[in-house]
C-alpha atoms as a PDB file:
ATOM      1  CA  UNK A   1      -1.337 -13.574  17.754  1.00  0.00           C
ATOM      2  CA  UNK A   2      -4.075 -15.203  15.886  1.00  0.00           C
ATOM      3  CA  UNK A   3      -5.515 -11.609  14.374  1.00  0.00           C
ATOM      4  CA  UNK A   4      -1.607 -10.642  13.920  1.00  0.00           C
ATOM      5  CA  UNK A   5      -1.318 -13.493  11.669  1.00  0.00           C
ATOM      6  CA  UNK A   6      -4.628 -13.406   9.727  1.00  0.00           C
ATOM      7  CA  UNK A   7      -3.987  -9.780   8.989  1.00  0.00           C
ATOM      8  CA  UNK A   8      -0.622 -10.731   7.763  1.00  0.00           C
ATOM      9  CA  UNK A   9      -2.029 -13.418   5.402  1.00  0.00           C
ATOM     10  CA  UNK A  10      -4.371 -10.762   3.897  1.00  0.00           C
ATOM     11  CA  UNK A  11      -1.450  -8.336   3.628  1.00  0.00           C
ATOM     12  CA  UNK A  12       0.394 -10.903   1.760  1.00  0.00           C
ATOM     13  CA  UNK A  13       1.236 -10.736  -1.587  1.00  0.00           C
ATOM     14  CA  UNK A  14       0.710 -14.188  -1.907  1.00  0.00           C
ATOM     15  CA  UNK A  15      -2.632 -16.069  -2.555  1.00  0.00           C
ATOM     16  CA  UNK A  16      -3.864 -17.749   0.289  1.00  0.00           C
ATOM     17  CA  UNK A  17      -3.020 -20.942  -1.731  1.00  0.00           C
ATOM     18  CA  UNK A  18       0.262 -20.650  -2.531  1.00  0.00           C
ATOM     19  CA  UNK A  19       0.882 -19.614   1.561  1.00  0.00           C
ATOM     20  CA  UNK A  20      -1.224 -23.105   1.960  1.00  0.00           C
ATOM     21  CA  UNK A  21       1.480 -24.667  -0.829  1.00  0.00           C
ATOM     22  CA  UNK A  22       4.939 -23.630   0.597  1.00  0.00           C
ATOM     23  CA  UNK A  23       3.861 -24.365   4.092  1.00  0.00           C
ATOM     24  CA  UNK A  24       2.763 -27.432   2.980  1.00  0.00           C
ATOM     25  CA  UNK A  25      -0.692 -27.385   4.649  1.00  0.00           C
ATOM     26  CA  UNK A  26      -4.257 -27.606   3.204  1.00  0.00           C
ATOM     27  CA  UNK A  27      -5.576 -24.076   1.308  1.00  0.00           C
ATOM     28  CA  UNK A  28      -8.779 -24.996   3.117  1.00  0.00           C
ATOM     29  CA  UNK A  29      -7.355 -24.553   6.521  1.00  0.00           C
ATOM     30  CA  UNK A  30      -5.589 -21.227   5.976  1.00  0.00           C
ATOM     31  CA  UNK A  31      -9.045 -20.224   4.298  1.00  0.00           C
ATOM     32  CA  UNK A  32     -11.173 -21.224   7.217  1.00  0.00           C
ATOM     33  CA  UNK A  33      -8.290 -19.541   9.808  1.00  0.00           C
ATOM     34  CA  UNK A  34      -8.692 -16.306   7.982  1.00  0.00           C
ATOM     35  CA  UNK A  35     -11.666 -16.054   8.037  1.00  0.00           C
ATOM     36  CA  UNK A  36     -12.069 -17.291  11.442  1.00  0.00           C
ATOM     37  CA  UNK A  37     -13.809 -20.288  11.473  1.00  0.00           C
ATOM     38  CA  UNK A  38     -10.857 -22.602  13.104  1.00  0.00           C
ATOM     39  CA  UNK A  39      -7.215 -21.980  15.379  1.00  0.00           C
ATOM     40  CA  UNK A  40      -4.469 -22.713  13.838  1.00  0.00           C
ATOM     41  CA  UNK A  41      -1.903 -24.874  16.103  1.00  0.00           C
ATOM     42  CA  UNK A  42       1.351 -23.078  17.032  1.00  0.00           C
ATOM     43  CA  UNK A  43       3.405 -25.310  14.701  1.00  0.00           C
ATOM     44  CA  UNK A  44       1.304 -24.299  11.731  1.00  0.00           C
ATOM     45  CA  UNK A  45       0.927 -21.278  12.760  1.00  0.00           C
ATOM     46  CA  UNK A  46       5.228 -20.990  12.501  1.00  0.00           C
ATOM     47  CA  UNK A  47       5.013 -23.050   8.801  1.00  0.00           C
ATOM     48  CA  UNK A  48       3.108 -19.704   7.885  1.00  0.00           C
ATOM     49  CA  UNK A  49       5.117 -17.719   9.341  1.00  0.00           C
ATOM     50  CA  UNK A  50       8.270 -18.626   7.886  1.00  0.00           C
ATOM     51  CA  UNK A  51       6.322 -18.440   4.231  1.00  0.00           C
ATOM     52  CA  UNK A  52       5.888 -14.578   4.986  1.00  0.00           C
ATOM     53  CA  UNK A  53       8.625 -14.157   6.501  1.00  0.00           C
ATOM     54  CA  UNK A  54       7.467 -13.662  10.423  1.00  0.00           C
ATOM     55  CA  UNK A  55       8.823 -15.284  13.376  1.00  0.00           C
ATOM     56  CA  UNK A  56       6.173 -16.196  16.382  1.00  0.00           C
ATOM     57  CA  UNK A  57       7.653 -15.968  19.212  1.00  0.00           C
ATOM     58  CA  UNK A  58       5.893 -16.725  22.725  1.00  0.00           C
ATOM     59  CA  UNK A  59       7.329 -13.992  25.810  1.00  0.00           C
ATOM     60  CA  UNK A  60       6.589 -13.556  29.066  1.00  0.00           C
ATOM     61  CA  UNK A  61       4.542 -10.908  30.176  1.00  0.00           C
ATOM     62  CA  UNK A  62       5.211  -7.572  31.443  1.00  0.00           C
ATOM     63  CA  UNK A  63       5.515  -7.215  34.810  1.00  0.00           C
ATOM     64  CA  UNK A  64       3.316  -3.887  36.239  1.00  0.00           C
ATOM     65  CA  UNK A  65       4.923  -2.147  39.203  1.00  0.00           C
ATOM     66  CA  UNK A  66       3.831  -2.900  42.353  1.00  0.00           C
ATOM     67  CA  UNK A  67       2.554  -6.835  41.282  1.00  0.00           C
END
């Protein structure tokens, strides 16, 4: 999830600022999660989302045959 999401930041045709802005969290902190200096927690991590326009979702795994 976490390179999902950095990848979508740079893909953005936002700033990294204005992302900060509309989710209403410090530029610094997106900055230092794209670049991958700090996590992001799952509620931030859904702030940014909803600026570009992705939903995180948490699913349960796959099962394999025969496990």
């Amino acid at each position: 999830m976490t390179k999902a999401l950095q990848q979508a930041i740079r893909d953005s045709d936002l700033s990294q600022n204005e992302i900060a802005r509309r989710a209403g969290i410090d530029a610094g902190q997106v900055c230092r999660f794209v670049n991958g200096q700090r996590g992001m927690t799952l509620a931030t991590a859904a702030r940014v989302g909803d600026v570009l326009g992705l939903e995180i979702a948490i699913r349960p795994k796959r099962r394999r045959k025969g496990r």
